[in-house]
N, C-alpha and C. Protein backbone atom coordinates (compact mmCIF):
# COMPACT_ATOMS: atom_id res chain seq x y z
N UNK A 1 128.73 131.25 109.02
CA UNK A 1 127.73 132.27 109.14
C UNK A 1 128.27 133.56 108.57
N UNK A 2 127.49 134.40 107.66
CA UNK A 2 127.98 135.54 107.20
C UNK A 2 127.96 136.40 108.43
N UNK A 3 129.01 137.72 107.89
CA UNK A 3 128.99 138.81 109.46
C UNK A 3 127.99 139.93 108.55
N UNK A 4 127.34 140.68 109.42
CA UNK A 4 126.73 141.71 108.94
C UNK A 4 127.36 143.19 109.67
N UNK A 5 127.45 143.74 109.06
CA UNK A 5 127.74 145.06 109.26
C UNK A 5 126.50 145.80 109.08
N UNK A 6 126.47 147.00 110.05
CA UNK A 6 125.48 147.98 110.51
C UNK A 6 124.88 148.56 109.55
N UNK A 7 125.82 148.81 108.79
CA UNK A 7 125.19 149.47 106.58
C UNK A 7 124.80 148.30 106.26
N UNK A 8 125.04 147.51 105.89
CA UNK A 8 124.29 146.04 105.79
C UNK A 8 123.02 145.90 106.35
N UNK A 9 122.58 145.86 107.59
CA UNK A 9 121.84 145.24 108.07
C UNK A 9 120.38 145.62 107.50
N UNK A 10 120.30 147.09 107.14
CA UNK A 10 118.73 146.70 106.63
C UNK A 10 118.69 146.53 104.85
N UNK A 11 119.78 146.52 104.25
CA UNK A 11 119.93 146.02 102.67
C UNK A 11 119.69 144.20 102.94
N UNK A 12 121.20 143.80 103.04
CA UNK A 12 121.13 142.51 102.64
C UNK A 12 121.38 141.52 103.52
N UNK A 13 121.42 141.90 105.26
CA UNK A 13 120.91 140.49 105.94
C UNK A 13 119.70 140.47 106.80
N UNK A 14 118.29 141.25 105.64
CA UNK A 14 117.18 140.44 106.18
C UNK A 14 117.26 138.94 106.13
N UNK A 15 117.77 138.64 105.27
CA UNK A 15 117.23 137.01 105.61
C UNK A 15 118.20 136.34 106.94
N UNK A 16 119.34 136.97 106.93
CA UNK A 16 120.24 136.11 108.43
C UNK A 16 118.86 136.42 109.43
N UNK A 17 118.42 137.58 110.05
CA UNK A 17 117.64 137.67 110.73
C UNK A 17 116.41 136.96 111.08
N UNK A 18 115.83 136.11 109.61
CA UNK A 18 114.57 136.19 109.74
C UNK A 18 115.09 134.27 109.45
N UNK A 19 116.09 133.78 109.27
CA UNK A 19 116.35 132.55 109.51
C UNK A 19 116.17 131.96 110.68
N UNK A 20 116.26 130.58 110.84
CA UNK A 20 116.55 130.19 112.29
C UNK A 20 117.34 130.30 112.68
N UNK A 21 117.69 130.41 114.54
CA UNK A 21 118.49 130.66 115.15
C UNK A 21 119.91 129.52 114.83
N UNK A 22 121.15 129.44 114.92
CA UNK A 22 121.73 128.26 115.16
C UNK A 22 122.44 128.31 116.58
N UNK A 23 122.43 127.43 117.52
CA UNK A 23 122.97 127.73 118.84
C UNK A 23 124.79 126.92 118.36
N UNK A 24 125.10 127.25 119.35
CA UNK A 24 126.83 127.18 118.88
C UNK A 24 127.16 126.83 120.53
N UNK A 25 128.25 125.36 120.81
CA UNK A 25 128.65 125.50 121.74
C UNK A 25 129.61 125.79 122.00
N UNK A 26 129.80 126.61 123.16
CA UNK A 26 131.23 127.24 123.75
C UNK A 26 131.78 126.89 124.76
N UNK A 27 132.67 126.18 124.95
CA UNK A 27 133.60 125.62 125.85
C UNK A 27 134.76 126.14 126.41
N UNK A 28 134.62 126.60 127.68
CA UNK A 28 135.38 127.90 127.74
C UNK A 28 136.07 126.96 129.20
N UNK A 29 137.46 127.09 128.53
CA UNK A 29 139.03 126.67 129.89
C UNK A 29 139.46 128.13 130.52
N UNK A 30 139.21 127.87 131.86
CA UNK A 30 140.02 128.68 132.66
C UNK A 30 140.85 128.37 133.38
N UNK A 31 141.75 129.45 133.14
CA UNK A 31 143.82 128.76 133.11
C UNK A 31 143.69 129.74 134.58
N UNK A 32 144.68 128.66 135.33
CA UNK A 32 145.06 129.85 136.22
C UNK A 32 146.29 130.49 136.07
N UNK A 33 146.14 132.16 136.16
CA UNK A 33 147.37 132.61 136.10
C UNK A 33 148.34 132.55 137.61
N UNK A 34 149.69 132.15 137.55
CA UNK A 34 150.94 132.44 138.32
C UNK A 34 150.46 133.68 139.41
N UNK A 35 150.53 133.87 140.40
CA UNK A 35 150.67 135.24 140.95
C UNK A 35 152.04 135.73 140.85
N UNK A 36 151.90 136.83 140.82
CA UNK A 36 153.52 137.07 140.98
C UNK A 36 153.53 138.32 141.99
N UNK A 37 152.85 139.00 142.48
CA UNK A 37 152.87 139.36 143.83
C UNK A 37 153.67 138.02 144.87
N UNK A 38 154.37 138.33 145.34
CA UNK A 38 155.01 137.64 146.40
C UNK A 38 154.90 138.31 148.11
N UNK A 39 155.19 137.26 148.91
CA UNK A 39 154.52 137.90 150.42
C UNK A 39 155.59 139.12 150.69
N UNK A 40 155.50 140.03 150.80
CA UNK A 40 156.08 141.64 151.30
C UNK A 40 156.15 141.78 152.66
N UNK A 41 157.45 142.41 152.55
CA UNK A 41 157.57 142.96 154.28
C UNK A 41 156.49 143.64 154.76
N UNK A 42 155.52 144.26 153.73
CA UNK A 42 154.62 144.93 154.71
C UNK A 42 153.56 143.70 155.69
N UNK A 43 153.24 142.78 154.32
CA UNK A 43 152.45 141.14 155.60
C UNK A 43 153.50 140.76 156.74
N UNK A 44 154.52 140.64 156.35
CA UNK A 44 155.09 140.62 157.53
C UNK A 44 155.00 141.59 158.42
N UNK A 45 155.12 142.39 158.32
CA UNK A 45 155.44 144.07 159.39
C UNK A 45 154.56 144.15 159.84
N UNK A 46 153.09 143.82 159.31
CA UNK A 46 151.76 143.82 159.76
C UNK A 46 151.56 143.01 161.06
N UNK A 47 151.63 141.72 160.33
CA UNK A 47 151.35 140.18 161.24
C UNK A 47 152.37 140.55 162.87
N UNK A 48 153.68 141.21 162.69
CA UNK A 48 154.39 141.39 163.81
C UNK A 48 154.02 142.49 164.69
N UNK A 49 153.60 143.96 163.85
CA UNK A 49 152.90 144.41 164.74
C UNK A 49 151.57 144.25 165.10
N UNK A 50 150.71 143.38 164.99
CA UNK A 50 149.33 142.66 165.08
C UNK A 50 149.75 142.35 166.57
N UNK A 51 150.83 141.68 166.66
CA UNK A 51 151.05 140.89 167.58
C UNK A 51 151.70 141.42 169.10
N UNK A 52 152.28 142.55 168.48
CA UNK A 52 152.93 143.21 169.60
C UNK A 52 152.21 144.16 170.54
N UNK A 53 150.85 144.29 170.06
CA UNK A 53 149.72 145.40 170.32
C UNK A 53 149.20 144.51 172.15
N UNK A 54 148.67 144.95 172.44
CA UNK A 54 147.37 144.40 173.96
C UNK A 54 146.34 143.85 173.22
N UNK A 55 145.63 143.68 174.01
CA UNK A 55 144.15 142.70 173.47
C UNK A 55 143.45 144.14 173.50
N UNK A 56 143.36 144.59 174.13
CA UNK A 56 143.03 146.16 174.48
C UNK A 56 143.03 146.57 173.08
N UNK A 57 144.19 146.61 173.26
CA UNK A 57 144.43 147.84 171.19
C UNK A 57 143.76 146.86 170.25
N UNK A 58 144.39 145.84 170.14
CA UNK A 58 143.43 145.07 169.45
C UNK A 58 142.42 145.12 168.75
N UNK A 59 141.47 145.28 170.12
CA UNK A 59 140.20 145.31 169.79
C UNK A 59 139.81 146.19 169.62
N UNK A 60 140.51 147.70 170.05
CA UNK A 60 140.26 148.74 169.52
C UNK A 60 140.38 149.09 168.30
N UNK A 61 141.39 148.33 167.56
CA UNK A 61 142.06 148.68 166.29
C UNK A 61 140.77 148.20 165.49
N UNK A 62 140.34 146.67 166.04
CA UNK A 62 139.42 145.85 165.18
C UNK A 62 138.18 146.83 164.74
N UNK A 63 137.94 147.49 165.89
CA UNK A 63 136.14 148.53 165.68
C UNK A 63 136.91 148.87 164.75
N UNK A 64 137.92 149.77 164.53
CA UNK A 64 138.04 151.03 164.03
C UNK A 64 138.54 150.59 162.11
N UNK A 65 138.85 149.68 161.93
CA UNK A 65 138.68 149.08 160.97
C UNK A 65 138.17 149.45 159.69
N UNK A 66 136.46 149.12 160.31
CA UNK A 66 135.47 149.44 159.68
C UNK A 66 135.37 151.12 159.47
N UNK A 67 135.84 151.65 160.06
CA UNK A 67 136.02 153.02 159.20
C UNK A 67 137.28 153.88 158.39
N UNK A 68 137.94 152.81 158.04
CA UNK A 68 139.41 153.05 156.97
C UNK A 68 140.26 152.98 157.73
N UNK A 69 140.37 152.94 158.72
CA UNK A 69 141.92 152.90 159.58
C UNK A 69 142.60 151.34 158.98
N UNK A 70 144.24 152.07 159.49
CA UNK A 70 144.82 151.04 159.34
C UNK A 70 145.93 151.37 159.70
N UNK A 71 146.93 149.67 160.13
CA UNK A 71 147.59 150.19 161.17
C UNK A 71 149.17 150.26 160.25
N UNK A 72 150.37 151.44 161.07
CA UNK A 72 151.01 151.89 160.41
C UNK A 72 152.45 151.26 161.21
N UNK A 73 152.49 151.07 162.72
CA UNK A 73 153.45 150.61 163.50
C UNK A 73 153.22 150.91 164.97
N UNK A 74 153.45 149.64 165.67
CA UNK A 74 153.69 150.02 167.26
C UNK A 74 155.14 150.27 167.95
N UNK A 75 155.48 151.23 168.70
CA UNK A 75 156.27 151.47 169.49
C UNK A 75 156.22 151.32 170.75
N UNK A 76 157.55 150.47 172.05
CA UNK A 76 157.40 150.11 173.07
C UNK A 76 158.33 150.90 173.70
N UNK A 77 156.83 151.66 174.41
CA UNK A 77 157.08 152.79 175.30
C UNK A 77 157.01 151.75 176.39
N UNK A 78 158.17 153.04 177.83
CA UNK A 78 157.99 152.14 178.87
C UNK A 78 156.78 152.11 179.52
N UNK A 79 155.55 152.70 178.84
CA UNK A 79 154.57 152.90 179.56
C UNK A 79 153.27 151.17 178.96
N UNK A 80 154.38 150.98 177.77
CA UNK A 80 153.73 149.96 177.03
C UNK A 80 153.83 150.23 175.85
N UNK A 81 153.04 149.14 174.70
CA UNK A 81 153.07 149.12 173.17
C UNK A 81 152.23 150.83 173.19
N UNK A 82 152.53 151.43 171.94
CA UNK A 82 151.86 152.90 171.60
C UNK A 82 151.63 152.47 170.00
N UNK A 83 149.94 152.09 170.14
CA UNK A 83 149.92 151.62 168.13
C UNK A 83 150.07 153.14 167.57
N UNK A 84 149.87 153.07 166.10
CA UNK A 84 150.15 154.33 165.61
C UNK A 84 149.22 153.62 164.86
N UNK A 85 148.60 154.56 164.28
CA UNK A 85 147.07 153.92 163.44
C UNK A 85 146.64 155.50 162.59
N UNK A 86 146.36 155.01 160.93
CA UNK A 86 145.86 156.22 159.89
C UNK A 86 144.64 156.04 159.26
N UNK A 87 144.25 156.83 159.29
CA UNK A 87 142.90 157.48 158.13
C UNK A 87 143.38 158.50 157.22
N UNK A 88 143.39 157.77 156.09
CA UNK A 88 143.49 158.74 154.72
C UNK A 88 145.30 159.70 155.58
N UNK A 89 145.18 160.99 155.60
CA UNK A 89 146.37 161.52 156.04
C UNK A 89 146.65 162.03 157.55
N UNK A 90 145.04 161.59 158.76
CA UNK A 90 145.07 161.69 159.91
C UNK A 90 145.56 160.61 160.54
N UNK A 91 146.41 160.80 161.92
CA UNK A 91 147.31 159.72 162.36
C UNK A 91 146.35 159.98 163.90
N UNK A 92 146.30 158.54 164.22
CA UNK A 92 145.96 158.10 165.77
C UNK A 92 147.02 157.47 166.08
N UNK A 93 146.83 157.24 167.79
CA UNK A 93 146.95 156.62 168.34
C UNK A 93 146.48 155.42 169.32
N UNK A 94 146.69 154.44 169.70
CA UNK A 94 145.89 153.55 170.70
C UNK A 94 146.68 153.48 171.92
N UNK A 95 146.83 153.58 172.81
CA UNK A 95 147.39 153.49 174.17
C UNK A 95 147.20 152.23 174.45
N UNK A 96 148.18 151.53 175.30
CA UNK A 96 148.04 149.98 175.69
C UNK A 96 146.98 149.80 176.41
N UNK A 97 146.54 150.89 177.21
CA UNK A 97 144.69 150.64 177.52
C UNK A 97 143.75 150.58 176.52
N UNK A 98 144.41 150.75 175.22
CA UNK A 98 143.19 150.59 174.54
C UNK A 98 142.24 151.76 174.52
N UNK A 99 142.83 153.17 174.50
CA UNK A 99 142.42 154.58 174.73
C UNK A 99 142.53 155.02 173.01
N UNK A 100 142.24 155.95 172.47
CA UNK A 100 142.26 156.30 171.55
C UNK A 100 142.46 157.61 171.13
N UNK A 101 143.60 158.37 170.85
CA UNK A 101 143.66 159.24 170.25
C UNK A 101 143.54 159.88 169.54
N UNK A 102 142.88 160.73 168.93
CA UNK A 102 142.54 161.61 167.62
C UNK A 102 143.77 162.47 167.28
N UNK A 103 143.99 162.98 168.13
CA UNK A 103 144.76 164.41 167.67
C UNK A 103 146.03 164.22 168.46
N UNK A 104 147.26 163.08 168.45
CA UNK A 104 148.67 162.84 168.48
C UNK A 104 149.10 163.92 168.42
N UNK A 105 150.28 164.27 169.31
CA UNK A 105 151.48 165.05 169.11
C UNK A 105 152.23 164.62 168.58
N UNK A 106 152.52 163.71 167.59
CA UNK A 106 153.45 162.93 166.86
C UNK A 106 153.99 163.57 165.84
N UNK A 107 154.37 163.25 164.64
CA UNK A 107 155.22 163.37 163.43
C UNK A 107 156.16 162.33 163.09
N UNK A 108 156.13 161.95 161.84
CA UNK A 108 156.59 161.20 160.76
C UNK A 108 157.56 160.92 160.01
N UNK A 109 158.68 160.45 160.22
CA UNK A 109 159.61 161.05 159.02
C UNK A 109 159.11 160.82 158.34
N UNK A 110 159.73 161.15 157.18
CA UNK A 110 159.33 160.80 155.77
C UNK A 110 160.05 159.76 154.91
């Protein structure tokens, strides 16, 4: 099939246009690529603090989810697990009751 170019097209391939169509089949293989992401301490770090939380936090963590949170690490206070949980650059907390903090007295290293 000839190619037409855009300066071409109204000189000299009226006739490609005004020919019949020809259909063409395409047989198209899809390869899978390798991942190469490998599992990271953070799935791990996650899955362990998932686990170390109350059913309480839990399920608190679970609502809160749905509005960008996500969880950063729990610490075992003697009072119980203390999740630490972020939005964008605001830090919560969840209390092992499953209480929720907005506004932590905390800080971060860096």
């Amino acid at each position: 099939m000839q190619a037409c170019y855009i300066s071409q097209i109204r000189n000299n391939c009226s006739a490609l246009w005004s020919a019949k169509p020809t259909w063409v089949k395409v047989t198209m293989i899809a390869t899978q690529v390798p991942d190469r992401r490998k599992p990271g301490a953070e799935q791990a770090s996650n899955s362990i603090h998932w686990h170390a939380m109350t059913a309480e936090q839990q399920l608190a963590f679970y609502r809160l989810q749905g509005y960008g949170y996500r969880l950063l690490f729990v610490r075992n206070l003697l009072s119980g697990p203390l999740a630490i949980i972020a939005q964008h650059a605001q830090l919560a907390t969840i209390s092992s009751a499953g209480e929720l903090d907005l506004q932590p007295d905390i800080r971060l290293r860096a």
